[in-house]
Structure formats: C-alpha cells, structure tokens
N, C-alpha and C. Protein backbone atom coordinates (compact mmCIF):
# COMPACT_ATOMS: atom_id res chain seq x y z
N UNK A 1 -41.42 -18.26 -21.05
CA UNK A 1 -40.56 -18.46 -19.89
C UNK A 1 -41.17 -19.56 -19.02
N UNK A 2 -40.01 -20.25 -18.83
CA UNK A 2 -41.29 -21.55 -17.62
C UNK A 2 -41.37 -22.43 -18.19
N UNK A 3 -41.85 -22.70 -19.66
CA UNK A 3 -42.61 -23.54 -20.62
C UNK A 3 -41.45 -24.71 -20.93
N UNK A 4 -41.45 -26.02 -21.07
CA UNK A 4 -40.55 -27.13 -21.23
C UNK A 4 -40.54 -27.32 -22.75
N UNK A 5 -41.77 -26.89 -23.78
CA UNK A 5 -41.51 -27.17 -25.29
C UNK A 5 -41.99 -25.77 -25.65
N UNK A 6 -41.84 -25.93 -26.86
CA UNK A 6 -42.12 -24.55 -28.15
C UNK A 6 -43.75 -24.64 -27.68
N UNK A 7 -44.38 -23.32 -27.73
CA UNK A 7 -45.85 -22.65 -27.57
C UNK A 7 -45.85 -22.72 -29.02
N UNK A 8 -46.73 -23.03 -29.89
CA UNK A 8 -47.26 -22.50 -30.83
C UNK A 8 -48.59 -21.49 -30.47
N UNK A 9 -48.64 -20.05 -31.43
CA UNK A 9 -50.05 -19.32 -31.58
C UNK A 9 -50.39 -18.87 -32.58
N UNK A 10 -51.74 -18.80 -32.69
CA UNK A 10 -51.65 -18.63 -34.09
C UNK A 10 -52.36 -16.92 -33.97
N UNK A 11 -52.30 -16.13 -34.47
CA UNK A 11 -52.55 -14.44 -34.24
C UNK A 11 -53.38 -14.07 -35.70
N UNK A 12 -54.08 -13.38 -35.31
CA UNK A 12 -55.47 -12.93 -36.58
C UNK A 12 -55.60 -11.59 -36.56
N UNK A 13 -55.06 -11.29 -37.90
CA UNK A 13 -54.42 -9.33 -38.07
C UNK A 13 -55.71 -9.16 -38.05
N UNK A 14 -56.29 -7.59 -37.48
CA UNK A 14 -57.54 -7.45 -37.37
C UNK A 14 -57.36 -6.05 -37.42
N UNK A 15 -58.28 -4.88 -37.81
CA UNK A 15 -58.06 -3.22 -37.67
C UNK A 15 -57.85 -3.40 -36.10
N UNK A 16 -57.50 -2.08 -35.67
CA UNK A 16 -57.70 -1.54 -34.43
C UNK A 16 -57.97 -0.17 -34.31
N UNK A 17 -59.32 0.10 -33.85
CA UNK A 17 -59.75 1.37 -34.05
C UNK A 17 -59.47 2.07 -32.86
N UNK A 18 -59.37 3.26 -32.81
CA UNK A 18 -58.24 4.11 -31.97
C UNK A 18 -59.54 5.64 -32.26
N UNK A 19 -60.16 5.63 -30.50
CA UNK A 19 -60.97 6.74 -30.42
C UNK A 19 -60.15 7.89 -30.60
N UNK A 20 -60.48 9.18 -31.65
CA UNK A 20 -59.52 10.24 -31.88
C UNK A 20 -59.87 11.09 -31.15
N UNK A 21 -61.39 10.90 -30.72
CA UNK A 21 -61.49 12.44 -29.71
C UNK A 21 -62.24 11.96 -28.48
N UNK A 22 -61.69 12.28 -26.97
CA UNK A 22 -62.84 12.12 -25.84
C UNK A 22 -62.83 13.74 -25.09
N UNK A 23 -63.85 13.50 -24.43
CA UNK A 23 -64.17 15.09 -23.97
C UNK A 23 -64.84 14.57 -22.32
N UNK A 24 -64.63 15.64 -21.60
CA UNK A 24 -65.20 15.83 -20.89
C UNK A 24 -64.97 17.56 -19.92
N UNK A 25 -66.71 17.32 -19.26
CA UNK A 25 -66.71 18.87 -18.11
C UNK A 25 -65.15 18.53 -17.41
N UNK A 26 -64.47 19.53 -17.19
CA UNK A 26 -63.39 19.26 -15.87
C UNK A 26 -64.16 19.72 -14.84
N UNK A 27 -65.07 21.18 -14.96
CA UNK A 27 -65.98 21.45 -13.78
C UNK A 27 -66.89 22.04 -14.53
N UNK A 28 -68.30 22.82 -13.60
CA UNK A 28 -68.76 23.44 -14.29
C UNK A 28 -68.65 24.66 -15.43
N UNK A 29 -68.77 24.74 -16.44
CA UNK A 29 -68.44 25.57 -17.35
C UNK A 29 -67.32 25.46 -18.18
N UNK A 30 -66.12 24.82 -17.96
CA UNK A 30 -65.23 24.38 -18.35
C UNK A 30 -65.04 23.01 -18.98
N UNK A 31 -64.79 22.81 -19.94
CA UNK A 31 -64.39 21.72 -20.94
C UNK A 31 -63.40 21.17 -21.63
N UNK A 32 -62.94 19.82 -21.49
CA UNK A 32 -61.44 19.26 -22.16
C UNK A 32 -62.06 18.70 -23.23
N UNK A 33 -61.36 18.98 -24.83
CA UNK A 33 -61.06 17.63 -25.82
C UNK A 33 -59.36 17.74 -25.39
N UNK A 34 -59.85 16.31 -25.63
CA UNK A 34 -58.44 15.70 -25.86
C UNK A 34 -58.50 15.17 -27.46
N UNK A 35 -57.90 15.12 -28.57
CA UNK A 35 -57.30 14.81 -29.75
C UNK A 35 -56.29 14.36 -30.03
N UNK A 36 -56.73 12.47 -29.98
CA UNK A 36 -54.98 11.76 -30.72
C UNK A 36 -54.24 11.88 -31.38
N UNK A 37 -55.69 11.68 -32.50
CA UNK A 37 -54.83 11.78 -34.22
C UNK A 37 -56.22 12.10 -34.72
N UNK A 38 -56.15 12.63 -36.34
CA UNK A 38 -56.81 13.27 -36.74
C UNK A 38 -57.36 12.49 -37.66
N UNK A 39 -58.10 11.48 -37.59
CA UNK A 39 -59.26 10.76 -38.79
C UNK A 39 -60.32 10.83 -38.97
N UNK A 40 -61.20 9.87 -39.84
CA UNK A 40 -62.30 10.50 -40.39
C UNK A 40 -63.41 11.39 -40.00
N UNK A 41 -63.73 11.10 -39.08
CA UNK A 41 -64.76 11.54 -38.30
C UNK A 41 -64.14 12.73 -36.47
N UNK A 42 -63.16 12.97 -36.90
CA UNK A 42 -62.48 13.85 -35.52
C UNK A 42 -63.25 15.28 -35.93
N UNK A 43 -63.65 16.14 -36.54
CA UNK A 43 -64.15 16.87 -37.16
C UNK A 43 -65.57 16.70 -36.30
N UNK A 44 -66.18 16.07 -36.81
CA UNK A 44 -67.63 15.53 -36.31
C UNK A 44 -67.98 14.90 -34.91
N UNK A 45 -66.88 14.74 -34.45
CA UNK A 45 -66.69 14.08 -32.80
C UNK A 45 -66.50 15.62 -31.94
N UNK A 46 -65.42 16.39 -32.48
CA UNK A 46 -65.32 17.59 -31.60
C UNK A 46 -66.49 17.98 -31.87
N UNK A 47 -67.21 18.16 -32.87
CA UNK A 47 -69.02 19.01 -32.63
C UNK A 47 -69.66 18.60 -31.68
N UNK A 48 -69.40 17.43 -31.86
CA UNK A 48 -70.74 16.29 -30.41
C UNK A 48 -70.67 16.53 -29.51
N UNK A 49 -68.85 16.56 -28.83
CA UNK A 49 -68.55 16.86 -27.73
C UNK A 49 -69.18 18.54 -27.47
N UNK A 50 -68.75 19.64 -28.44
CA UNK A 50 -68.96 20.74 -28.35
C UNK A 50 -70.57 20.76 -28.17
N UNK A 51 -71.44 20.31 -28.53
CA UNK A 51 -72.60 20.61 -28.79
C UNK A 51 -73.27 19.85 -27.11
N UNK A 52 -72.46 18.55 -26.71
CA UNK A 52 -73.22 18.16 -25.61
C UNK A 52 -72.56 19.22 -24.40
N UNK A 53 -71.24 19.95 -24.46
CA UNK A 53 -71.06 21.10 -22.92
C UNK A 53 -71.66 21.77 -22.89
N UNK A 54 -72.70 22.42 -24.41
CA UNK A 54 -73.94 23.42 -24.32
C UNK A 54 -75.21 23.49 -23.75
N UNK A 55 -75.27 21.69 -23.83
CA UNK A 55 -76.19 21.00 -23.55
C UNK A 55 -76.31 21.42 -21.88
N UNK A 56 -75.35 21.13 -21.63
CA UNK A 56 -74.90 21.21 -19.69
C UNK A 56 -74.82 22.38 -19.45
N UNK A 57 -74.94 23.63 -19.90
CA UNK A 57 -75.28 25.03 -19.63
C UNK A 57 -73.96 25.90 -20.35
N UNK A 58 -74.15 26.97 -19.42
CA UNK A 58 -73.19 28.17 -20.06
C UNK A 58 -71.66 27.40 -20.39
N UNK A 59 -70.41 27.75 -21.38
CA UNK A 59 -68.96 27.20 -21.01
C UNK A 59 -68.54 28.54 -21.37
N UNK A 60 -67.67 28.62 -19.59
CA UNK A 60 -66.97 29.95 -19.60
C UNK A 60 -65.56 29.36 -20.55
N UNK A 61 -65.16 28.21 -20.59
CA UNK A 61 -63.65 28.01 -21.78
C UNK A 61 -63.23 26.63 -21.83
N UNK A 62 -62.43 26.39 -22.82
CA UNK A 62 -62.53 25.10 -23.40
C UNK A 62 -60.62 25.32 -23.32
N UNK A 63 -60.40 23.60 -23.20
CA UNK A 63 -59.12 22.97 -23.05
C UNK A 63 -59.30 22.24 -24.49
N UNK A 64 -58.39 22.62 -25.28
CA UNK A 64 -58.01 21.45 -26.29
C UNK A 64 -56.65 20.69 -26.41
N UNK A 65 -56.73 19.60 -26.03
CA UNK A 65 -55.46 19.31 -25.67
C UNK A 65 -55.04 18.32 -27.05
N UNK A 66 -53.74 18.60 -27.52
CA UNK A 66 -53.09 18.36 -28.91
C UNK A 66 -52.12 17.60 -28.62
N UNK A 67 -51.54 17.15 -27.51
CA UNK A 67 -50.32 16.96 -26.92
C UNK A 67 -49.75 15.49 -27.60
N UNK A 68 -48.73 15.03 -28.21
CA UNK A 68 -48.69 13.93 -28.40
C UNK A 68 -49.04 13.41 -29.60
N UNK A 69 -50.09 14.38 -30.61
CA UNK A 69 -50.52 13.89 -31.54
C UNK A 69 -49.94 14.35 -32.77
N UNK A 70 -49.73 13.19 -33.69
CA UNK A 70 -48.95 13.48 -34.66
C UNK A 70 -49.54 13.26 -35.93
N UNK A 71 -50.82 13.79 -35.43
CA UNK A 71 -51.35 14.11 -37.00
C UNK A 71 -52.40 13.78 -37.31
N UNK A 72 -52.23 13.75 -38.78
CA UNK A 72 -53.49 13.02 -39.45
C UNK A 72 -53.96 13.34 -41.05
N UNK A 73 -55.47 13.46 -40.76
CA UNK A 73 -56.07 13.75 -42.15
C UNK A 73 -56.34 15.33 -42.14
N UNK A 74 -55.60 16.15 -42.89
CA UNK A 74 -55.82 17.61 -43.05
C UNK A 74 -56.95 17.88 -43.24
N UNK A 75 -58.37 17.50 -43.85
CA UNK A 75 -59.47 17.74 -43.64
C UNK A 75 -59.95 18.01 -42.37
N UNK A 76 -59.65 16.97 -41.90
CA UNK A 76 -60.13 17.16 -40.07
C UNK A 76 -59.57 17.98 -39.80
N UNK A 77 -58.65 18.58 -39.64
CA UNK A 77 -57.77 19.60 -38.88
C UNK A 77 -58.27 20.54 -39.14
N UNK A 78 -59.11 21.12 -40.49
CA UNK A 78 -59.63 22.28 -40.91
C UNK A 78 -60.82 22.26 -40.40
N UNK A 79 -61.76 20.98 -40.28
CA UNK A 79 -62.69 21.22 -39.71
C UNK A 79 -62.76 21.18 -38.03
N UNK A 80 -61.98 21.03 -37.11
CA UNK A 80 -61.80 21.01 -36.10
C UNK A 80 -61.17 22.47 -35.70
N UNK A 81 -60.44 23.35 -36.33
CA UNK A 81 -60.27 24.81 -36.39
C UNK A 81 -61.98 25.77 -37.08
N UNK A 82 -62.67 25.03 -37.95
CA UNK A 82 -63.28 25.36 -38.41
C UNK A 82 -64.14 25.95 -37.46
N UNK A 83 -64.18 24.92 -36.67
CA UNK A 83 -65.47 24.86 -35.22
C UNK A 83 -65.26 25.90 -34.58
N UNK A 84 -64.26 26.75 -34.60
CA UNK A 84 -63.81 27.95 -33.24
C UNK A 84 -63.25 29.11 -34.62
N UNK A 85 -63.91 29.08 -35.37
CA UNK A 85 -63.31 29.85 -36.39
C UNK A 85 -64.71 30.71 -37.11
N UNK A 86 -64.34 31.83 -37.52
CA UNK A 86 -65.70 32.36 -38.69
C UNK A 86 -65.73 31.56 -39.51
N UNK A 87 -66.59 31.52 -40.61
CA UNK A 87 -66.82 31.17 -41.93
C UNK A 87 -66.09 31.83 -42.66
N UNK A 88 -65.11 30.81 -43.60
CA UNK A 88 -64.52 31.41 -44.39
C UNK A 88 -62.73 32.33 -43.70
N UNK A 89 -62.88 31.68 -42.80
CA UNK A 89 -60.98 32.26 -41.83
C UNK A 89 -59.68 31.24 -42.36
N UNK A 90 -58.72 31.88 -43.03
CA UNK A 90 -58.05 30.92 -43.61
C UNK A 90 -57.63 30.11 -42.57
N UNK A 91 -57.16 29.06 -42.71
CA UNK A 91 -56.67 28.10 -41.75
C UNK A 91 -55.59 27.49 -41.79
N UNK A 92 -55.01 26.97 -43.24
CA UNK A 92 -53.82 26.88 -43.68
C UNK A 92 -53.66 27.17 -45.17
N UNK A 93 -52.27 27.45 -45.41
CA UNK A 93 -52.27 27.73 -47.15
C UNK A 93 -50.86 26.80 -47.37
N UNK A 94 -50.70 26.61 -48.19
CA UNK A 94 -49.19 26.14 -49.04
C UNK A 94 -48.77 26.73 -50.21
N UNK A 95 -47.70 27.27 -50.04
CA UNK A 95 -47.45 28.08 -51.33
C UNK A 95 -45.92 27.43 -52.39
N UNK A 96 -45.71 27.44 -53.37
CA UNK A 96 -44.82 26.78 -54.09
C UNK A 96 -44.48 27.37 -55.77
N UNK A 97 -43.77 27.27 -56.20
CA UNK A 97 -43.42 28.02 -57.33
C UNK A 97 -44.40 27.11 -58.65
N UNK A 98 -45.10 25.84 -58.47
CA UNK A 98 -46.21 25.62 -59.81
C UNK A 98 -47.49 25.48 -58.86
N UNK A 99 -48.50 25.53 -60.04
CA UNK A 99 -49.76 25.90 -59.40
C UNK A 99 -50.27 24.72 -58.10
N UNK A 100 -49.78 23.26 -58.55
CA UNK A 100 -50.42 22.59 -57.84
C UNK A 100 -49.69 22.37 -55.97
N UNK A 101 -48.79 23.17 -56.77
CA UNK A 101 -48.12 22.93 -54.77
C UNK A 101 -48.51 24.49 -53.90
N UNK A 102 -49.81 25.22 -54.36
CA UNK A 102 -50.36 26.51 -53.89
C UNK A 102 -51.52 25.95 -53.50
N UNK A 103 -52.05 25.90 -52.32
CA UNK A 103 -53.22 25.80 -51.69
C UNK A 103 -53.59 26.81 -50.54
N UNK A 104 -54.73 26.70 -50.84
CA UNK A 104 -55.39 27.82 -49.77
C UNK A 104 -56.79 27.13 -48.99
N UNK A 105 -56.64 26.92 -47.75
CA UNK A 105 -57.61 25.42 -47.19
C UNK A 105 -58.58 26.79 -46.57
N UNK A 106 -59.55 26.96 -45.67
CA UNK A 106 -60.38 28.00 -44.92
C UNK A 106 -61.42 27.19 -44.11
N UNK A 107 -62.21 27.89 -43.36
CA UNK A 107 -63.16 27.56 -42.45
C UNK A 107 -64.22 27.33 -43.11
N UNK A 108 -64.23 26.81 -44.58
CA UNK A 108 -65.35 26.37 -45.18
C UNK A 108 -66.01 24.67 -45.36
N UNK A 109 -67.57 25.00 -45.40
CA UNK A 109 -67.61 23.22 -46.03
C UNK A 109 -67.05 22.80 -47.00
N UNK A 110 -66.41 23.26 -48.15
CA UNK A 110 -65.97 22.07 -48.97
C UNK A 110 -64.26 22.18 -48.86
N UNK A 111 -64.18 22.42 -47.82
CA UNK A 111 -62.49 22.33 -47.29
C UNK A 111 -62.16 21.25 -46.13
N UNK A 112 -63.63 21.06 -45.45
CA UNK A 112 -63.59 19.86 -44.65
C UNK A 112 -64.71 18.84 -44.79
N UNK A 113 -65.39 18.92 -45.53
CA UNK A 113 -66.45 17.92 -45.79
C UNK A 113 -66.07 16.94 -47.05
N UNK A 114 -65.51 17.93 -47.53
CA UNK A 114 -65.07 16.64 -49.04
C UNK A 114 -66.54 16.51 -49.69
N UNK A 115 -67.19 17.37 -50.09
CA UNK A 115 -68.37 16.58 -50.86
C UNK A 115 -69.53 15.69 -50.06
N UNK A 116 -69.30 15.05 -48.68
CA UNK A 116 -70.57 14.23 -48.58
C UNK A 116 -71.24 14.55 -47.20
N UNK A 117 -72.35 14.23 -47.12
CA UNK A 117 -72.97 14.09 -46.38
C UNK A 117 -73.32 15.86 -45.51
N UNK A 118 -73.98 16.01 -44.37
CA UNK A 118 -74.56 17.08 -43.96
C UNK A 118 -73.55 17.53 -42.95
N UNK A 119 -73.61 18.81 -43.17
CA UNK A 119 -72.61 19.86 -42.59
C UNK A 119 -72.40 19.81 -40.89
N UNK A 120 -71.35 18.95 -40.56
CA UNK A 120 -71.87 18.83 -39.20
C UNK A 120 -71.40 19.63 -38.06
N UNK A 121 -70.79 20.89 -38.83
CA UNK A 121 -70.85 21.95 -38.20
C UNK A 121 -71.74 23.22 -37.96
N UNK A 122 -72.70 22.84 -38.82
CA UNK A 122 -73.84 23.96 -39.67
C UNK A 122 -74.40 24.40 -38.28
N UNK A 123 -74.68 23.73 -36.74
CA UNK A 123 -75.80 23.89 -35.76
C UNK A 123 -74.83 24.13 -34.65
N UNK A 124 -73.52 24.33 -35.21
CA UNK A 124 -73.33 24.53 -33.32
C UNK A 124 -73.21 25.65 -33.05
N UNK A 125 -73.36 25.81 -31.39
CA UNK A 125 -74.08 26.78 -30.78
C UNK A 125 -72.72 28.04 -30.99
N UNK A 126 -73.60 29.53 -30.89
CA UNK A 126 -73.04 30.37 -31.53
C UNK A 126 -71.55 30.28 -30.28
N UNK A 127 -71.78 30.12 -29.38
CA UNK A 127 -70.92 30.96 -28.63
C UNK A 127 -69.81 29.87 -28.65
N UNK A 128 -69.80 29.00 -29.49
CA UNK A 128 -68.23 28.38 -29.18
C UNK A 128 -67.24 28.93 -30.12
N UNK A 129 -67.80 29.90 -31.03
CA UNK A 129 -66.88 31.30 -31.63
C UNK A 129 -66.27 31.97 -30.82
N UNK A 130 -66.88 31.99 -29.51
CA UNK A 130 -65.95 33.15 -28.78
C UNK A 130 -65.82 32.42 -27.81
N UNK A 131 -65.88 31.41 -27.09
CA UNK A 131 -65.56 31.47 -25.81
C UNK A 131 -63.86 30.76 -25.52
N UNK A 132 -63.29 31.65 -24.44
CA UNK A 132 -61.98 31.16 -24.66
C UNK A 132 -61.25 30.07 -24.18
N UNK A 133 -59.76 30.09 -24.94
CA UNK A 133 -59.79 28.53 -25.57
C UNK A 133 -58.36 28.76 -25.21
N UNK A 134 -57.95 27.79 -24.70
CA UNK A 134 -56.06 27.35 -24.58
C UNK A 134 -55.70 26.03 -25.02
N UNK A 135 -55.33 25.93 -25.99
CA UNK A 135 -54.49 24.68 -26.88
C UNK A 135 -52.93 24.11 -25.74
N UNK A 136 -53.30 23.15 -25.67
CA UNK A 136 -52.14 22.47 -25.26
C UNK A 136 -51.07 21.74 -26.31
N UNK A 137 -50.02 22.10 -26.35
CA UNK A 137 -48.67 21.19 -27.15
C UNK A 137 -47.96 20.44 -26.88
N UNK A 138 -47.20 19.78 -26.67
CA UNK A 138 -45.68 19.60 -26.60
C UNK A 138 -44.80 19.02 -27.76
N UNK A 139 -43.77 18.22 -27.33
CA UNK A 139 -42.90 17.90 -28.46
C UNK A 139 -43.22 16.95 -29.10
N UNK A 140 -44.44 16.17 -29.14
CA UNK A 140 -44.76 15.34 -29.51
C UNK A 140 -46.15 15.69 -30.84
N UNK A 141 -46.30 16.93 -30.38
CA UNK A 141 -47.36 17.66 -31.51
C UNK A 141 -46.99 18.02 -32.96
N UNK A 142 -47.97 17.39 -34.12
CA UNK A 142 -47.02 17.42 -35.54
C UNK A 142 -48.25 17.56 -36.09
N UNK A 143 -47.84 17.82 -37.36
CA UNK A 143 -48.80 17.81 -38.56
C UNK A 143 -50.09 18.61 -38.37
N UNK A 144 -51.08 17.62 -38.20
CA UNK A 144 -52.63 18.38 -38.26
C UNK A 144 -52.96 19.17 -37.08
N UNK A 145 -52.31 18.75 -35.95
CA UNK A 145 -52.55 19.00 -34.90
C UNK A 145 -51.84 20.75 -35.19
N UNK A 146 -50.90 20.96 -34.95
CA UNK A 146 -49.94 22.22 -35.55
C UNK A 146 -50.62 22.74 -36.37
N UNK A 147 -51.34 22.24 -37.39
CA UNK A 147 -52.20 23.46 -38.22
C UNK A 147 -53.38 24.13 -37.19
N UNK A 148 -54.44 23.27 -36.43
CA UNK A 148 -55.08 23.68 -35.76
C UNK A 148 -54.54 24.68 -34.78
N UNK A 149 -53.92 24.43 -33.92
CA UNK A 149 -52.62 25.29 -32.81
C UNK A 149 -52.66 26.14 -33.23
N UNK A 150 -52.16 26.55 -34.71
CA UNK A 150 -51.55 27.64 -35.33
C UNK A 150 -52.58 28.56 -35.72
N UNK A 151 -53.52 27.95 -36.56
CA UNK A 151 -54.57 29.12 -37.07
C UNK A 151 -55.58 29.52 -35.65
N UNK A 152 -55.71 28.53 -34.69
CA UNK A 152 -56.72 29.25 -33.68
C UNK A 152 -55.41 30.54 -32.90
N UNK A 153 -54.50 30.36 -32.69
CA UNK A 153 -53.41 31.39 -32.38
C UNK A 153 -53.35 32.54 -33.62
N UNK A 154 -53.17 32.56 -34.64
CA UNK A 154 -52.99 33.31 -35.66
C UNK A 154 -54.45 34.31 -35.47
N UNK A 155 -55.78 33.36 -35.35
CA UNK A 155 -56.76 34.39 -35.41
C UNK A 155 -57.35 35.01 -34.19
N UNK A 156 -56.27 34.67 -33.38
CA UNK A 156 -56.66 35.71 -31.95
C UNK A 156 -57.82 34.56 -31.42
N UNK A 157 -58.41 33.43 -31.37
CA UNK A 157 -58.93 32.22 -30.98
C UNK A 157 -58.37 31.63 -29.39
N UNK A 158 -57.36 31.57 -29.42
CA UNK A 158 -56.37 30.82 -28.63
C UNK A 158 -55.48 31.44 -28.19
N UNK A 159 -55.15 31.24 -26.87
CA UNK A 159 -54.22 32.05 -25.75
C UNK A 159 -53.32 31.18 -26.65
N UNK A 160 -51.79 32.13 -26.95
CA UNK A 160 -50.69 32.20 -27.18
C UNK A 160 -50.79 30.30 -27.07
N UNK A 161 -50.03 29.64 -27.55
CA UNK A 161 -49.79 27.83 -27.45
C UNK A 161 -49.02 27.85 -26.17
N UNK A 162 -49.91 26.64 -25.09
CA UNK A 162 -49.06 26.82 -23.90
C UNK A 162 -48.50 24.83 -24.53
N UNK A 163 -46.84 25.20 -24.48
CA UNK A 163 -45.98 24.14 -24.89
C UNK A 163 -45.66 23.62 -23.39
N UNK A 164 -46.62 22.05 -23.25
CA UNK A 164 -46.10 21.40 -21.94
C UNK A 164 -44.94 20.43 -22.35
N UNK A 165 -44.45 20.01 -21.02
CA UNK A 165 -43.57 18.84 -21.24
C UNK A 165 -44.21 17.37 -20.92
N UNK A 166 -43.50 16.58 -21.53
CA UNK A 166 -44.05 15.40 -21.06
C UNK A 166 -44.87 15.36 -19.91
C-alpha cells in the first residue's frame, strides 16, 4: 500500500518450533500447565515443569489446561496421563473387529517411551499421584488432548472436565 512499483521478496521456508508445554506457580502451592499440542518431548516437559513446583515446596493442586489443543502424538498423551496415573492404569484402548485395529495403550514405559532413551517419568515426586487436579476444555479440545481429559476423569484423577468457553 503506498508503494509506486511492484516490492519484490524473497521468503526462506524454515521449521517453526512451537513450545508445547509452559508452566507456571499461579500462587503458592498451586500450579498451571498449559498444553498446545502434543509432540515429541510434551511428555518430558510436563515432568520438568512437575518436578520444578516440588522443587518450590508442598502443591496443594495443579491446573492443566487443554483448551484449544488439537492434538498430537498419542505417545505423549499417554505419557502426560501417565504422570498423574499408577503404573500400568489403562489410558486409552481401541477396539475393532481385526486384530490390528484393537489396542490397549496404559501408564506404562513402553507405551510412551517408544524404546529410547531414560524413563523420564521414573523420579517424579510421589505426590503428584494424588494431588488434585482440574483439566480445563473447550471446543477447541481434540484428539490427544481428550484422551488425557478422559482417562485422568475415568480414574477418579480429575474433577469431572470443567468445559470453558472461549
């Protein structure tokens, strides 16, 4: 707009990496993740976060907020339920009339680790098993996010899903 001839530019496709998880105290004892989308390392980011509010003393309850996010890598999602879950709590299943469309995913390492590297749920502190937890939704919540929602609700984890609006 403004300009008297043609602008040429020339533009250089590049990734754009997109933080999936930030956290913070809201006050003492109390804690937000927030969760975009669910990639490689969202699994291993909610521990960090989880492991540094321990760091900062007692947490009487945790905010996980899902709102908006539409998904991701189902690994993560199991291991991000995993974190507020026993060992071994199913988390999601799929069931189908031939064998390969029957799955049964759980709160285990080789349901969210895939084979590599060290369990980076193995050390966190006991009490983020119990301490309580309210998942945030709205209409914008899909896929991985909805599995998590669902199994921390299913196993008595999570106050009932409080569904906000925009």
């Amino acid at each position: 707009k403004g300009a008297d001839a043609l602008i040429t530019v020339t533009l250089t496709r590049e990734e754009i990496s997109v933080k999936s998880v930030r956290a913070k105290m809201l006050e003492t004892g109390y804690g937000y993740i927030r969760i975009r989308n669910f990639q490689e390392r969202t699994g291993e980011d909610v521990a960090k976060a989880l492991r540094d509010f321990y760091k900062q003393g007692e947490v009487k309850g945790l905010v996980l907020d899902v709102r908006s996010d539409p998904g991701g890598l189902l690994n993560q999602s199991v291991a991000v339920a995993a974190a507020f879950l026993p060992k071994d709590a199913l988390v999601v299943y799929t069931d189908g009339r031939t064998a390969d469309a029957r799955m049964r995913l759980t709160a285990s390492r080789e349901h969210y680790m895939r084979g590599r590297g060290e369990d980076y749920l193995r050390d966190l502190p006991p009490g983020v098993k119990k301490v309580p937890l309210v998942v945030l939704v709205d209409g914008g919540t899909a896929s991985a996010s909805e599995i998590v929602a669902g199994a921390l609700q299913d196993h008595k984890r999570a106050l009932p899903t409080v569904r906000c609006s925009a």
